[in-house]
PDB file of N, CA and C in Angstrom:
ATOM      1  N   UNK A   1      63.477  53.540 123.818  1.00  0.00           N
ATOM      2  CA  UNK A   1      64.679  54.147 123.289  1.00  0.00           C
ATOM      3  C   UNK A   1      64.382  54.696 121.899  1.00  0.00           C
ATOM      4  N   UNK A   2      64.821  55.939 121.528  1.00  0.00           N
ATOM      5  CA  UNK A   2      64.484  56.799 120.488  1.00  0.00           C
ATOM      6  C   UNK A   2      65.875  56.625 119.448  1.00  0.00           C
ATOM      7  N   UNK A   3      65.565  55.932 118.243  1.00  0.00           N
ATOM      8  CA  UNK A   3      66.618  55.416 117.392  1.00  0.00           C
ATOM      9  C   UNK A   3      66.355  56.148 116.033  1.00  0.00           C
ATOM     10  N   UNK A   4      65.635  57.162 115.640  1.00  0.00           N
ATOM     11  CA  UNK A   4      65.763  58.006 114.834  1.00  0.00           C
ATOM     12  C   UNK A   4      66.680  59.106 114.823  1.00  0.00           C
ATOM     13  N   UNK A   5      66.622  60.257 113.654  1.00  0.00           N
ATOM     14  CA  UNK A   5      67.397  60.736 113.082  1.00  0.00           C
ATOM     15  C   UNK A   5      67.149  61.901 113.781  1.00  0.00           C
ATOM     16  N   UNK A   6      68.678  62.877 114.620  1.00  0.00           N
ATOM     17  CA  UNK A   6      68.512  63.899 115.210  1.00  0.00           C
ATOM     18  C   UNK A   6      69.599  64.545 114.681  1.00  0.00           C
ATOM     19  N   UNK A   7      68.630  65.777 114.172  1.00  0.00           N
ATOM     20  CA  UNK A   7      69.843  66.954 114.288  1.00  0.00           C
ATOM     21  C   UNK A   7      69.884  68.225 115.219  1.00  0.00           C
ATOM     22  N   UNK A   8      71.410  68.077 115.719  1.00  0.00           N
ATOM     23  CA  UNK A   8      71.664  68.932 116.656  1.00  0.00           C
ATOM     24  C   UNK A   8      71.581  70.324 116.431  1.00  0.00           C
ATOM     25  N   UNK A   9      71.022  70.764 117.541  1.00  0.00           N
ATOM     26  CA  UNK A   9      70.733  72.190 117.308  1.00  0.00           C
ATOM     27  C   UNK A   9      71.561  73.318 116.750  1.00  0.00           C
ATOM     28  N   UNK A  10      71.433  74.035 116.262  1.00  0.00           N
ATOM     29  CA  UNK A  10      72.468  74.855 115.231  1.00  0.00           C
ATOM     30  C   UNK A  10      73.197  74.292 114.371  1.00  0.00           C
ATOM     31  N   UNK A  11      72.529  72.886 113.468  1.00  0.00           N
ATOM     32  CA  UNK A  11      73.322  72.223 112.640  1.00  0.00           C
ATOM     33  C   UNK A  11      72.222  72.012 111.002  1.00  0.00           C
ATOM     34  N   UNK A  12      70.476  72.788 111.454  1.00  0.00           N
ATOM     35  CA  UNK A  12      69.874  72.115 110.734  1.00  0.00           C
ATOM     36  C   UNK A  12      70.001  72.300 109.188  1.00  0.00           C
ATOM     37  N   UNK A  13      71.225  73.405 108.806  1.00  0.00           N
ATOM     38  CA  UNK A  13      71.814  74.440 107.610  1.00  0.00           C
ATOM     39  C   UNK A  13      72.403  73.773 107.197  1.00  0.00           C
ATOM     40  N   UNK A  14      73.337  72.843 107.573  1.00  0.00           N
ATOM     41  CA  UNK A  14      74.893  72.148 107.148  1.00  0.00           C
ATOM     42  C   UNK A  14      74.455  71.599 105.998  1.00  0.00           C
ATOM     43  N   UNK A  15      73.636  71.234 105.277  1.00  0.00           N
ATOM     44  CA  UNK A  15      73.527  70.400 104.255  1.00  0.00           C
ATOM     45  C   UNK A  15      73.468  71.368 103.070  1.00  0.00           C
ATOM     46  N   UNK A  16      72.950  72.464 103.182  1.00  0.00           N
ATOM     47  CA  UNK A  16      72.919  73.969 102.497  1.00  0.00           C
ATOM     48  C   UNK A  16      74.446  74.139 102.479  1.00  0.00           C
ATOM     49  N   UNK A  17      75.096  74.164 103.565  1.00  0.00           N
ATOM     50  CA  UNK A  17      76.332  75.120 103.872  1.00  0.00           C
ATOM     51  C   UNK A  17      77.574  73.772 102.551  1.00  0.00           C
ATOM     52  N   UNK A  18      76.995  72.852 102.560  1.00  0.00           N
ATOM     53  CA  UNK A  18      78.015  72.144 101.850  1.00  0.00           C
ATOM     54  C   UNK A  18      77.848  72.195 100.788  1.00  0.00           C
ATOM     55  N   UNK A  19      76.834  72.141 100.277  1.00  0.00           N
ATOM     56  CA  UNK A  19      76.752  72.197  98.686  1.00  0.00           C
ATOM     57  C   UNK A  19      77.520  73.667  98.078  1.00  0.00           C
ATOM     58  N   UNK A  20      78.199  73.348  97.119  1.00  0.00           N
ATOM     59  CA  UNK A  20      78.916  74.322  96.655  1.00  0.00           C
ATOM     60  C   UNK A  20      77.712  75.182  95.365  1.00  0.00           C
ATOM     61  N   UNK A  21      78.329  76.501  95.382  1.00  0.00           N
ATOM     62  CA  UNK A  21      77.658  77.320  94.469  1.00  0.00           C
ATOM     63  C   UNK A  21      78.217  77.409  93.278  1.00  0.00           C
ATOM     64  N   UNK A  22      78.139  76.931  92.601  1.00  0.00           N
ATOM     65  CA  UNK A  22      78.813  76.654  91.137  1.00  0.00           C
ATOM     66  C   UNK A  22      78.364  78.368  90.320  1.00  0.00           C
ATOM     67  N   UNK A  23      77.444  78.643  90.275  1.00  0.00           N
ATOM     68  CA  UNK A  23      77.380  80.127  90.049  1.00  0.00           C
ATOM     69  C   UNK A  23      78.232  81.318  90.244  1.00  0.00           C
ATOM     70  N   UNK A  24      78.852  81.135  91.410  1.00  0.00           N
ATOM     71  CA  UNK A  24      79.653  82.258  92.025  1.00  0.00           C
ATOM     72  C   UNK A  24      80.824  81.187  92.770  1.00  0.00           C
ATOM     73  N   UNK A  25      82.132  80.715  92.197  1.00  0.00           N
ATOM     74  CA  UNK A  25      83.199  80.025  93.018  1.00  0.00           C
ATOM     75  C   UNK A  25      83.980  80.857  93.677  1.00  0.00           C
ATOM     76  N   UNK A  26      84.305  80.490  94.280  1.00  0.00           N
ATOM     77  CA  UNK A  26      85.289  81.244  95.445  1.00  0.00           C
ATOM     78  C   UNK A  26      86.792  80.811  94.557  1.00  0.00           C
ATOM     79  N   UNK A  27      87.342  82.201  94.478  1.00  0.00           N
ATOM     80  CA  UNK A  27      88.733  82.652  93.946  1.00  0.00           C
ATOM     81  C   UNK A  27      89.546  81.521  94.585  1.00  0.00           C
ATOM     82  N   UNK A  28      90.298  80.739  93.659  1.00  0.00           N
ATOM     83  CA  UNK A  28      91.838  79.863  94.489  1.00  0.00           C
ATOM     84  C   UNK A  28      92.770  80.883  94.578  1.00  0.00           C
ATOM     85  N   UNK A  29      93.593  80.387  95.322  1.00  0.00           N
ATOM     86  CA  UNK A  29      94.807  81.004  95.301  1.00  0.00           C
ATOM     87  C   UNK A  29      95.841  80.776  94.305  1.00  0.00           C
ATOM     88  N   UNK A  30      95.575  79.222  93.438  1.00  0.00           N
ATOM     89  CA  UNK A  30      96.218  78.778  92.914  1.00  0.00           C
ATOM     90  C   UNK A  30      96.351  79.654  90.961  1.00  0.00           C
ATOM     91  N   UNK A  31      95.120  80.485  90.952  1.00  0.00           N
ATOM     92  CA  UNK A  31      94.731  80.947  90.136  1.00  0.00           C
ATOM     93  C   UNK A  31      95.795  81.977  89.637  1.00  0.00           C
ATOM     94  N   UNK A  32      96.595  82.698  90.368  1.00  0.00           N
ATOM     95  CA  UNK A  32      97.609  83.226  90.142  1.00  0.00           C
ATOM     96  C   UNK A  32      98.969  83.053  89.951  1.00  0.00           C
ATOM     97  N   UNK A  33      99.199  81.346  90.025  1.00  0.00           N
ATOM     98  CA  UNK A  33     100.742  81.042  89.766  1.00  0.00           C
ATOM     99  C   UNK A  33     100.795  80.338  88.800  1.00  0.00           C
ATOM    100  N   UNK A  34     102.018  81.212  88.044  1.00  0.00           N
ATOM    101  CA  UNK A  34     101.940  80.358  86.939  1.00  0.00           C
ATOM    102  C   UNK A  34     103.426  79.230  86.688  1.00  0.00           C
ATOM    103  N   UNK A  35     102.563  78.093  86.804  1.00  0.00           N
ATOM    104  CA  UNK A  35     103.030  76.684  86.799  1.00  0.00           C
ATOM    105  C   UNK A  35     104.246  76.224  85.857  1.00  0.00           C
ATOM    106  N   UNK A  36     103.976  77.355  84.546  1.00  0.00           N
ATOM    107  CA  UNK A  36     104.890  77.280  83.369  1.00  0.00           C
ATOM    108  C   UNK A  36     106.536  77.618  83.667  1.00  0.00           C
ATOM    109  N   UNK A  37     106.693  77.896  84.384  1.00  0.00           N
ATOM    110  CA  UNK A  37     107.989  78.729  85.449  1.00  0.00           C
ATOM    111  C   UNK A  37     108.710  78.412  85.752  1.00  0.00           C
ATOM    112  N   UNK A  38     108.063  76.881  86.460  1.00  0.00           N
ATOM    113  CA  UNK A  38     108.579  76.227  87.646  1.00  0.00           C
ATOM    114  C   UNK A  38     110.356  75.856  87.108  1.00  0.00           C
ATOM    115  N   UNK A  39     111.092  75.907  88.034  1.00  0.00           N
ATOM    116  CA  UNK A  39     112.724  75.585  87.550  1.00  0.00           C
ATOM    117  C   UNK A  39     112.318  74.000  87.642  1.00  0.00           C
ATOM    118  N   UNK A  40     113.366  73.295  87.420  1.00  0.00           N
ATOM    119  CA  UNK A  40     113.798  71.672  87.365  1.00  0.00           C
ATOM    120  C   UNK A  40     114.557  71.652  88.411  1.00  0.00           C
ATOM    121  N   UNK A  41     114.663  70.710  89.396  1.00  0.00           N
ATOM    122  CA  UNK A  41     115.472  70.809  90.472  1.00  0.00           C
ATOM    123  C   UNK A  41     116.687  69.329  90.266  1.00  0.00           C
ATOM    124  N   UNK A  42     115.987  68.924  89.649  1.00  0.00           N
ATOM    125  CA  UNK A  42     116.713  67.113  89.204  1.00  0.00           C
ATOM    126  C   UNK A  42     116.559  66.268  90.421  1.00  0.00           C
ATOM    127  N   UNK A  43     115.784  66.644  91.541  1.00  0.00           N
ATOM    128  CA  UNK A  43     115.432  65.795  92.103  1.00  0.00           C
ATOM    129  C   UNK A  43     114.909  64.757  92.435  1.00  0.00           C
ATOM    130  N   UNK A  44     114.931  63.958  92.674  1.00  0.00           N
ATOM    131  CA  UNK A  44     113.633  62.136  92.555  1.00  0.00           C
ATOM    132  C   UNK A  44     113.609  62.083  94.012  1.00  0.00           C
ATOM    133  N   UNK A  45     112.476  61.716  94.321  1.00  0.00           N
ATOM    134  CA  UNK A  45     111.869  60.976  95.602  1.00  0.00           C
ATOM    135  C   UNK A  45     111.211  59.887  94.967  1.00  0.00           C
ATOM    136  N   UNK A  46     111.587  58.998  96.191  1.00  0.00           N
ATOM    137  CA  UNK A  46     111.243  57.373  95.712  1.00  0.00           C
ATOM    138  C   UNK A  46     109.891  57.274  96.560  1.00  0.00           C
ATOM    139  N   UNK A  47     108.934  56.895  95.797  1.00  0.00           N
ATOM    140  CA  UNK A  47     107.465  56.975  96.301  1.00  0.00           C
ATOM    141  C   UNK A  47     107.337  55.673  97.278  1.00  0.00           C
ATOM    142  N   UNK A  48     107.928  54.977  97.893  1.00  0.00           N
ATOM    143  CA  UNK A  48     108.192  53.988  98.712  1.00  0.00           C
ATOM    144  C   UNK A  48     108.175  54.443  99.958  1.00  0.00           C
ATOM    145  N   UNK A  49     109.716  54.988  99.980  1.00  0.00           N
ATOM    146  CA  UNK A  49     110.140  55.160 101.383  1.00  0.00           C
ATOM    147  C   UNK A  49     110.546  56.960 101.621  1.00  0.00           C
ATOM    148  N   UNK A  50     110.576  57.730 100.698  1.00  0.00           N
ATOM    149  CA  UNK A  50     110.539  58.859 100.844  1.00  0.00           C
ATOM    150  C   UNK A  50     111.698  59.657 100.271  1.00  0.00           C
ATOM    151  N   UNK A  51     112.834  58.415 100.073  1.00  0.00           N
ATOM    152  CA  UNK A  51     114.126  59.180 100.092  1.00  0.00           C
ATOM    153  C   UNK A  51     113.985  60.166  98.949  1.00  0.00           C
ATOM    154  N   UNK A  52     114.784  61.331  99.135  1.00  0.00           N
ATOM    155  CA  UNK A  52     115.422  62.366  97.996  1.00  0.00           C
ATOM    156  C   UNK A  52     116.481  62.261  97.196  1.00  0.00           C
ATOM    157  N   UNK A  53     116.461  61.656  96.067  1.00  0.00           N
ATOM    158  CA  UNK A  53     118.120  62.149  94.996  1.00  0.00           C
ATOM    159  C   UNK A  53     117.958  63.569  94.530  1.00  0.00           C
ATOM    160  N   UNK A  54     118.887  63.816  95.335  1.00  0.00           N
ATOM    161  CA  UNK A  54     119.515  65.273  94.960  1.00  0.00           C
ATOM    162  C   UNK A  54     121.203  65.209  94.218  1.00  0.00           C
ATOM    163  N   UNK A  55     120.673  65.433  93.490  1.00  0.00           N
ATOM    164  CA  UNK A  55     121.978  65.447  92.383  1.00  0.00           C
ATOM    165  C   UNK A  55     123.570  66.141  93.031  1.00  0.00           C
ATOM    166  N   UNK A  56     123.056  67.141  93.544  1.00  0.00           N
ATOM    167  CA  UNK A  56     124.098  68.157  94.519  1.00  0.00           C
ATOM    168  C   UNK A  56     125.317  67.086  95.174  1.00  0.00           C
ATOM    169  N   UNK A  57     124.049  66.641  96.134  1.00  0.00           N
ATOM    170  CA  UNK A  57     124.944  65.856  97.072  1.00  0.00           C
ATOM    171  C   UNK A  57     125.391  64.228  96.587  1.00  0.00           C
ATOM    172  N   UNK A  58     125.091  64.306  95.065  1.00  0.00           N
ATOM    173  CA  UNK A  58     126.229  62.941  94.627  1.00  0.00           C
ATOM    174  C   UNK A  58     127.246  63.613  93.538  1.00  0.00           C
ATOM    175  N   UNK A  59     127.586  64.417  93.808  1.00  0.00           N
ATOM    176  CA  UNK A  59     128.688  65.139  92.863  1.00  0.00           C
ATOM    177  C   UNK A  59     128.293  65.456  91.545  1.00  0.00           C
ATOM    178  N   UNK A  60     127.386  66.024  91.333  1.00  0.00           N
ATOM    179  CA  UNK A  60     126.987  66.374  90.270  1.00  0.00           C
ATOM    180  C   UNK A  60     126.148  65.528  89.183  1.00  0.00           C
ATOM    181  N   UNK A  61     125.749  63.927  89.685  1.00  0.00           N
ATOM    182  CA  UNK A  61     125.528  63.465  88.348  1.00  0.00           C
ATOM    183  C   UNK A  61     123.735  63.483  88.890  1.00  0.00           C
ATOM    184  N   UNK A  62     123.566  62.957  87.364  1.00  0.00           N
ATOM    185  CA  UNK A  62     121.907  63.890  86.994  1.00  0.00           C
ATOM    186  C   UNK A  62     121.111  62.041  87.618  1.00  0.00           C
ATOM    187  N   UNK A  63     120.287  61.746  87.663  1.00  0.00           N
ATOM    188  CA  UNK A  63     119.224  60.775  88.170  1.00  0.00           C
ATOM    189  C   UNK A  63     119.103  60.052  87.033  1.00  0.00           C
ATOM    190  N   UNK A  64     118.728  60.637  85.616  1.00  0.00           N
ATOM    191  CA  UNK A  64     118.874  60.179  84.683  1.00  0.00           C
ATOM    192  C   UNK A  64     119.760  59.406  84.311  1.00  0.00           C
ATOM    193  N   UNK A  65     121.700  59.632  84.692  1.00  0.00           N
ATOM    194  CA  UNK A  65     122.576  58.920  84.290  1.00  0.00           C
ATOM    195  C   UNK A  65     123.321  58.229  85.316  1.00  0.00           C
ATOM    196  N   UNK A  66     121.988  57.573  86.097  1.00  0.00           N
ATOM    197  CA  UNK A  66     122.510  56.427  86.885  1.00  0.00           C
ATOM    198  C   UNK A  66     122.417  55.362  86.650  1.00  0.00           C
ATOM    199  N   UNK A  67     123.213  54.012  87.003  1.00  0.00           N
ATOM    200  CA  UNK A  67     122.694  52.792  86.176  1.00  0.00           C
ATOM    201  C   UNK A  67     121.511  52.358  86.479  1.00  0.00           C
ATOM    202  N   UNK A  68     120.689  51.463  85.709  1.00  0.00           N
ATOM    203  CA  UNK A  68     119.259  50.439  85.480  1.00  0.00           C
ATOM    204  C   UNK A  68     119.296  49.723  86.602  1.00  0.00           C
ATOM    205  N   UNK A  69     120.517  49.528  86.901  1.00  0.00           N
ATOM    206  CA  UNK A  69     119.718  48.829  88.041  1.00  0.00           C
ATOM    207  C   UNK A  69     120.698  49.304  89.523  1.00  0.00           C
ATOM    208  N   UNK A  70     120.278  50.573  89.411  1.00  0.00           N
ATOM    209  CA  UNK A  70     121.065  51.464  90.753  1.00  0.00           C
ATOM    210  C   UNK A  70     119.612  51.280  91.318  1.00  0.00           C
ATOM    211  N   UNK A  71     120.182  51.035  92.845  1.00  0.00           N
ATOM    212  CA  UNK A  71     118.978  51.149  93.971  1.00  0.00           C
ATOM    213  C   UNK A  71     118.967  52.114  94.997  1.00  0.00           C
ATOM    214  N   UNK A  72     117.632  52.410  95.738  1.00  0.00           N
ATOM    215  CA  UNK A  72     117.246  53.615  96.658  1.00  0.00           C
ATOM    216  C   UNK A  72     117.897  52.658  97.743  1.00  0.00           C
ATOM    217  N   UNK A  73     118.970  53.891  98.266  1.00  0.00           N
ATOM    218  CA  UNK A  73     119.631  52.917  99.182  1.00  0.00           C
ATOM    219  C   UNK A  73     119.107  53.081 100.493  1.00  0.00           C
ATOM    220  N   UNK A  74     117.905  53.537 100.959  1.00  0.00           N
ATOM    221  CA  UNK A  74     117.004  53.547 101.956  1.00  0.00           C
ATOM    222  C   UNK A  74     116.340  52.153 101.859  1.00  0.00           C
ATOM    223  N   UNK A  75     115.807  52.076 100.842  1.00  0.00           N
ATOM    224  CA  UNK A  75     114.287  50.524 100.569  1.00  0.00           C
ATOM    225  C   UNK A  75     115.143  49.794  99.635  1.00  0.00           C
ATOM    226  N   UNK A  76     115.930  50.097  98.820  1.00  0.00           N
ATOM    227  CA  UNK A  76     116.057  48.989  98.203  1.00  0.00           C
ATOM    228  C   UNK A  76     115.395  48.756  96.935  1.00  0.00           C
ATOM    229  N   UNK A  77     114.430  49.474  96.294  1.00  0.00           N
ATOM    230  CA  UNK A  77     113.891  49.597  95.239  1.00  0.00           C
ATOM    231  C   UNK A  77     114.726  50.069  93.981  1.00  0.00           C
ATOM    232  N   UNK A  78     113.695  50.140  92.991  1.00  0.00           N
ATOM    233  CA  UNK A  78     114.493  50.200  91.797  1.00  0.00           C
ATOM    234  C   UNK A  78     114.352  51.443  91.120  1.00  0.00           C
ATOM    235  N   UNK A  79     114.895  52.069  89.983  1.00  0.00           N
ATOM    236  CA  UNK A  79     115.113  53.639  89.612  1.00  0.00           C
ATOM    237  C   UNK A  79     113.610  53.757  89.221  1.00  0.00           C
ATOM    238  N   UNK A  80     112.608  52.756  89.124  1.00  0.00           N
ATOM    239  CA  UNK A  80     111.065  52.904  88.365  1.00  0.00           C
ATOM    240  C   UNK A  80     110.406  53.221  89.624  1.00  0.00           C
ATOM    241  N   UNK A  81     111.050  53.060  90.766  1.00  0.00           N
ATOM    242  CA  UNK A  81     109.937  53.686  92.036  1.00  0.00           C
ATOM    243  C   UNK A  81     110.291  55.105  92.230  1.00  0.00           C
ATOM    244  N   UNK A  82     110.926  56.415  91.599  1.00  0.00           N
ATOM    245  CA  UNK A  82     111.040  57.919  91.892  1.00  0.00           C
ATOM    246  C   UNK A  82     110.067  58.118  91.002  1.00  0.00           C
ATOM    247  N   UNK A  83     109.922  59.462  91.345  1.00  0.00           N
ATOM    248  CA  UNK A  83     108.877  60.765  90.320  1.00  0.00           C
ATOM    249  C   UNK A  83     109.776  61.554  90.585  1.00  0.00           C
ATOM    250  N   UNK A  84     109.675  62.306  89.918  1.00  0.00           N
ATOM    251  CA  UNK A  84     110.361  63.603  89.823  1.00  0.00           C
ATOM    252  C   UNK A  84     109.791  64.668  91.205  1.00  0.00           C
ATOM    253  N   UNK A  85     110.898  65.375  91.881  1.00  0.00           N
ATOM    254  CA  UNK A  85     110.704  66.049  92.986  1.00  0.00           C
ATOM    255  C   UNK A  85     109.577  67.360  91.924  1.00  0.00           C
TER     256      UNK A  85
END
């Protein structure tokens, strides 16, 4: 039984093909948006369970001026488990 190292045919490049060319990078796409822009939505997602506070749909009040110890009423967590949408 043959327990060495085989590479499959039309693969013997791949190690070439991965290394990146730091000389010449390939254009992002990301290179053109500018990030500075972005609106505020006042949204929080609770990095737990997923839920969204959307300010909209609690009558207007902001995430910020909820109480300390208001909970994600999905999990049950506390206002220190959102990030900002």
């Amino acid at each position: 039984m043959y327990c060495g190292t085989h590479t499959p045919q039309g693969y013997e490049n791949l190690e070439a093909k991965r290394v990146m060319d730091l000389d010449h990078p390939v254009p992002t796409v990301f290179a053109e948006v500018d990030f500075s822009k972005r609106e505020e939505s006042g949204k929080y997602v609770c990095s737990i369970c997923g839920y969204v506070y959307d300010p909209a749909e609690h009558d207007g009040v902001a995430f910020e001026d909820l109480p300390d110890n208001w909970k994600c009423p999905r999990c049950k967590q506390s206002k220190a488990k959102f990030n900002k949408a």
